[in-house]
N, C-alpha and C. Protein backbone atom coordinates (compact mmCIF):
# COMPACT_ATOMS: atom_id res chain seq x y z
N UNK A 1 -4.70 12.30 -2.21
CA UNK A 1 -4.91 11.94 -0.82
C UNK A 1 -5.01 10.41 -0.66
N UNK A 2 -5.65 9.61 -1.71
CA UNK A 2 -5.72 8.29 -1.44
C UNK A 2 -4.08 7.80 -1.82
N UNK A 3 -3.67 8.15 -2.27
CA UNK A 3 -2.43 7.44 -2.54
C UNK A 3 -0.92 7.64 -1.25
N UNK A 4 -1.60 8.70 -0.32
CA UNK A 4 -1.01 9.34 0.96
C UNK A 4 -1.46 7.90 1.42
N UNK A 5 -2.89 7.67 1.96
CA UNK A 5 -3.23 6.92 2.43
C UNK A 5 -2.95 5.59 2.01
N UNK A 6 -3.06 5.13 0.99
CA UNK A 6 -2.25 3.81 0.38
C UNK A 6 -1.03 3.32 0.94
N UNK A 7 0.21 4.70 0.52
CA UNK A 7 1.30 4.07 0.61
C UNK A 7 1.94 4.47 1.66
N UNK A 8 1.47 5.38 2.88
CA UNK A 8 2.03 5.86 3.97
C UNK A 8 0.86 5.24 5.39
N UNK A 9 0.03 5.35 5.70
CA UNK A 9 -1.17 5.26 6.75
C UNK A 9 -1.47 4.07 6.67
N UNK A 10 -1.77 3.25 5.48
CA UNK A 10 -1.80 1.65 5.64
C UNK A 10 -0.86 1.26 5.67
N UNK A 11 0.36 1.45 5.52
CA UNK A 11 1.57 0.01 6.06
C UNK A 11 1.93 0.51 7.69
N UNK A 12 1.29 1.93 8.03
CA UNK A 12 1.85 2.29 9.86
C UNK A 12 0.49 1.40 10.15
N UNK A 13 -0.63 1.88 9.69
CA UNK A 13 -1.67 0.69 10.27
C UNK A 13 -1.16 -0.86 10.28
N UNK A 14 -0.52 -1.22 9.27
CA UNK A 14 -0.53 -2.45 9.76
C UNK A 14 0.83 -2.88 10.09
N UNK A 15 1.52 -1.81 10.10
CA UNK A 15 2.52 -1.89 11.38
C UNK A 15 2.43 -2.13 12.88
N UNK A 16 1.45 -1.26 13.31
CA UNK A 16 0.95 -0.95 14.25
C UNK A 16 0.31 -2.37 15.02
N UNK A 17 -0.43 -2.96 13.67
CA UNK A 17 -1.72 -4.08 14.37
C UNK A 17 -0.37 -5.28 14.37
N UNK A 18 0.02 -5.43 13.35
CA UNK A 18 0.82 -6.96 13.65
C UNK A 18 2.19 -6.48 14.48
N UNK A 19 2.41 -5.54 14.69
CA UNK A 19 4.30 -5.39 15.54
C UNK A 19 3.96 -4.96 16.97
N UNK A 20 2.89 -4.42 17.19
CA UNK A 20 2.22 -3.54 18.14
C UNK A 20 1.33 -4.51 19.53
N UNK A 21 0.04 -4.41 18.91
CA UNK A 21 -1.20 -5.28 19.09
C UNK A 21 -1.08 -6.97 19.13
N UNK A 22 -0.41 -7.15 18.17
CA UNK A 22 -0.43 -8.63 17.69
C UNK A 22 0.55 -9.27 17.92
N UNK A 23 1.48 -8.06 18.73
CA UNK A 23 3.19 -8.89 18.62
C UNK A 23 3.71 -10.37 17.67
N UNK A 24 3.34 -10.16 16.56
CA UNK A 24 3.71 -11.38 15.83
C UNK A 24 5.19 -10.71 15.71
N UNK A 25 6.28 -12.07 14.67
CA UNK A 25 7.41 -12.18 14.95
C UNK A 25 7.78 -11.06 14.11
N UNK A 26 8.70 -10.51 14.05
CA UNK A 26 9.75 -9.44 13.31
C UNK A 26 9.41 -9.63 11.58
N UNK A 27 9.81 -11.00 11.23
CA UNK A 27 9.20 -11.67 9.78
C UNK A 27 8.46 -10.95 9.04
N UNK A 28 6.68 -11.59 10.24
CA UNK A 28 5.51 -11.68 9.53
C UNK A 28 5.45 -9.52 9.18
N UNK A 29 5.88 -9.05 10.67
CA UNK A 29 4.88 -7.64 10.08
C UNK A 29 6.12 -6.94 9.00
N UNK A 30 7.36 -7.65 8.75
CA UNK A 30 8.18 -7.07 7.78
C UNK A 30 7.30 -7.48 6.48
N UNK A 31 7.15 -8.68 6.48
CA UNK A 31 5.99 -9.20 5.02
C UNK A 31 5.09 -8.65 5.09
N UNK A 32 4.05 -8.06 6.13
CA UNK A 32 2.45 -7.31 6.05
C UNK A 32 2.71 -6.10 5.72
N UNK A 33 3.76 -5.32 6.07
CA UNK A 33 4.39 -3.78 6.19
C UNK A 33 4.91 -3.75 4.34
N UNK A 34 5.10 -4.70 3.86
CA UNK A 34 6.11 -4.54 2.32
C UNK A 34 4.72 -5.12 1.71
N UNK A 35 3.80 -5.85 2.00
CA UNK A 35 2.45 -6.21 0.89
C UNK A 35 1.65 -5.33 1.05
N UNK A 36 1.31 -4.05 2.11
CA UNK A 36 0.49 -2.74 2.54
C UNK A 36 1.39 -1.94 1.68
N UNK A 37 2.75 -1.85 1.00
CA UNK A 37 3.21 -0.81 0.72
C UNK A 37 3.20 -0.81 -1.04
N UNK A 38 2.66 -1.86 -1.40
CA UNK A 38 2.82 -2.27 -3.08
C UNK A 38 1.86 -1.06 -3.48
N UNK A 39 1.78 -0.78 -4.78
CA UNK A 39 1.00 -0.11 -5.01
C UNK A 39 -0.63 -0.86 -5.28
N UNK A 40 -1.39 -0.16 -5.63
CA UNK A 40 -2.63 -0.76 -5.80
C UNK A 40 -2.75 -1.71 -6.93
N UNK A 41 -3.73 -2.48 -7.19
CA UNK A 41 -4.02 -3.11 -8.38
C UNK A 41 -4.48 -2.83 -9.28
N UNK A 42 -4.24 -3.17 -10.57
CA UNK A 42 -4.69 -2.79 -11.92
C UNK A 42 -6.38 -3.17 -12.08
N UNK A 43 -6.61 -4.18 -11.06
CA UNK A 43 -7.92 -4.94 -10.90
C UNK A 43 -9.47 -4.03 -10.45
N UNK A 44 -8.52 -3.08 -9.60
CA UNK A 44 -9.68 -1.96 -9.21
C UNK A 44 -10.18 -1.31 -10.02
N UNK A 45 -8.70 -1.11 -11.12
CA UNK A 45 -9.68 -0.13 -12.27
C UNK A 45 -10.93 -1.07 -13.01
N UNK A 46 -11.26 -2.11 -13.05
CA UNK A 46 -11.73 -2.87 -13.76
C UNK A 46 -13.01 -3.32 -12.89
N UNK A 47 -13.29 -3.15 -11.27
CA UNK A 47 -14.30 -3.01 -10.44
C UNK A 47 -14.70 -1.67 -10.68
N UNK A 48 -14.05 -0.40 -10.84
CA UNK A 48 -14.42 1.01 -10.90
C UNK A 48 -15.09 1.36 -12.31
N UNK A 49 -14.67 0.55 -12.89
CA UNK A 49 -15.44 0.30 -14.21
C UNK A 49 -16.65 -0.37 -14.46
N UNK A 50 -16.92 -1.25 -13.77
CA UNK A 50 -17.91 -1.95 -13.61
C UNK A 50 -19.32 -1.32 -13.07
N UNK A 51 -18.68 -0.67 -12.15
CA UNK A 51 -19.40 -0.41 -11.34
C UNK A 51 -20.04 1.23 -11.18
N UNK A 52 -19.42 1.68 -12.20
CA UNK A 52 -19.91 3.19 -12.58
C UNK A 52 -18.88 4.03 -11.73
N UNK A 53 -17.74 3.85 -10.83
CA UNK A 53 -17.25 4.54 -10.11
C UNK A 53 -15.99 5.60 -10.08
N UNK A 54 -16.17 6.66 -11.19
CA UNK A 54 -15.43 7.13 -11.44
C UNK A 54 -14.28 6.78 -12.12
N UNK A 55 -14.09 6.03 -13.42
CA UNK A 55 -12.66 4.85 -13.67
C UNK A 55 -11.41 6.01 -13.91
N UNK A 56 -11.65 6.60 -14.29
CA UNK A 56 -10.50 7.89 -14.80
C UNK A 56 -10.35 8.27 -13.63
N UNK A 57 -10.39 8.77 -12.59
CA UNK A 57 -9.76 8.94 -10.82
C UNK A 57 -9.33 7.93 -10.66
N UNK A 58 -9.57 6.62 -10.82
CA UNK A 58 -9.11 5.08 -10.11
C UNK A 58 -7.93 5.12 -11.10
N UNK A 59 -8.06 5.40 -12.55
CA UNK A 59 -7.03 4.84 -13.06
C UNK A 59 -5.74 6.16 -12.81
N UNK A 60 -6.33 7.32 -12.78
CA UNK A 60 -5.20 8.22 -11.85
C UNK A 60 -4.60 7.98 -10.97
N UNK A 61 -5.32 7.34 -9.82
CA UNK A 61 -4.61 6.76 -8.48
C UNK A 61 -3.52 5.77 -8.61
N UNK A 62 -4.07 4.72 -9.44
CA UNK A 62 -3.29 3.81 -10.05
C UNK A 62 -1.93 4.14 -10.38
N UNK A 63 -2.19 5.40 -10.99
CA UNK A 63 -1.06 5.49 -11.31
C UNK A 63 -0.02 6.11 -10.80
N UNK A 64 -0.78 7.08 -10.36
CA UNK A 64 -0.21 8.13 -9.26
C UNK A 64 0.52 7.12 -7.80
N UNK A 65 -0.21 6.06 -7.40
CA UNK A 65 0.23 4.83 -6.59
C UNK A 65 1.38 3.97 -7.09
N UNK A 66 1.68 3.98 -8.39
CA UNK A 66 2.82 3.19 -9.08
C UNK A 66 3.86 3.99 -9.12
N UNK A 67 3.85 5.07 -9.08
CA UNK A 67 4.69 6.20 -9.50
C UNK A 67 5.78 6.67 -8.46
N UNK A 68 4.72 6.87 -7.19
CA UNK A 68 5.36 6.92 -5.96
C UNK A 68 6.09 5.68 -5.14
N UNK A 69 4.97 4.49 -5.61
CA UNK A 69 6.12 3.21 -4.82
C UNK A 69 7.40 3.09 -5.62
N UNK A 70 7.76 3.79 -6.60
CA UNK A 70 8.93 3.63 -7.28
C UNK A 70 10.11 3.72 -6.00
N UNK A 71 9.92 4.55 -5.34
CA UNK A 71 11.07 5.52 -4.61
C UNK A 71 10.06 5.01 -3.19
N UNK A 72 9.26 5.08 -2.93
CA UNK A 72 8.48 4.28 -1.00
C UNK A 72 8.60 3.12 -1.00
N UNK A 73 8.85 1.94 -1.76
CA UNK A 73 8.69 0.75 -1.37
C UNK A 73 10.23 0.04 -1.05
N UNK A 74 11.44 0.77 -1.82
CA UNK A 74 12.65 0.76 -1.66
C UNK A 74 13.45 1.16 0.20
N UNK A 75 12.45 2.77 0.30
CA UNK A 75 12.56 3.00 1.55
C UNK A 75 12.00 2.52 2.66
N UNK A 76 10.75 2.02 2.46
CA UNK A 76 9.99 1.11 3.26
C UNK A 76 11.03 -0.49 3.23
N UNK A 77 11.38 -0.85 2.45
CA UNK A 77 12.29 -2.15 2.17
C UNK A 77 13.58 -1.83 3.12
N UNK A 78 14.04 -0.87 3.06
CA UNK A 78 15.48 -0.70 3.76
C UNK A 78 14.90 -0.39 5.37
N UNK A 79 14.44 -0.19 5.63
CA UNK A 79 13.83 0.43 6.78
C UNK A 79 12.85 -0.89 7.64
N UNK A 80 12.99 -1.41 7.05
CA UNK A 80 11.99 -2.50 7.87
C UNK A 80 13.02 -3.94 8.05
N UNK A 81 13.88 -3.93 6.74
CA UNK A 81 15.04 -4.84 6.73
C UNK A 81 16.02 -4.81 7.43
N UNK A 82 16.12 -3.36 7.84
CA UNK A 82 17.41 -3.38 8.50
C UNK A 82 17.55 -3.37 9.68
């Protein structure tokens, strides 16, 4: 479910706020829409670790988040480019 939310619900959110709300130029929410769609960072696992928070789910997501932008960030790329 977090990785639904990662790579689908946060780049319409911030579709929404900068193309929508914010009317900034075509550009900027093509750049906010393709940096919302990366997968997560390797860095979280290493706060989730720290911090007692489950690291084996984070590092699942992780991966499960890398796995899928293989094939969403291509379609998100053509789709916002074109």
């Amino acid at each position: 479910m977090i990785t639904v939310a990662k790579l689908a619900v946060y780049p319409l959110l911030v579709w929404l706020i900068l193309g929508r709300m914010m009317q900034l130029d075509a550009f900027w929410v093509n750049v906010g829409v393709l940096i919302a769609c990366l997968p997560s960072a390797g860095n979280i696992y290493v706060l989730a670790q720290r911090h007692d928070a489950d690291p084996q789910q984070v590092s699942a997501a992780i991966l499960l988040s890398t796995i899928v932008s293989v094939v969403s960030f291509p379609c998100v790329a053509w789709l916002a480019l074109d």
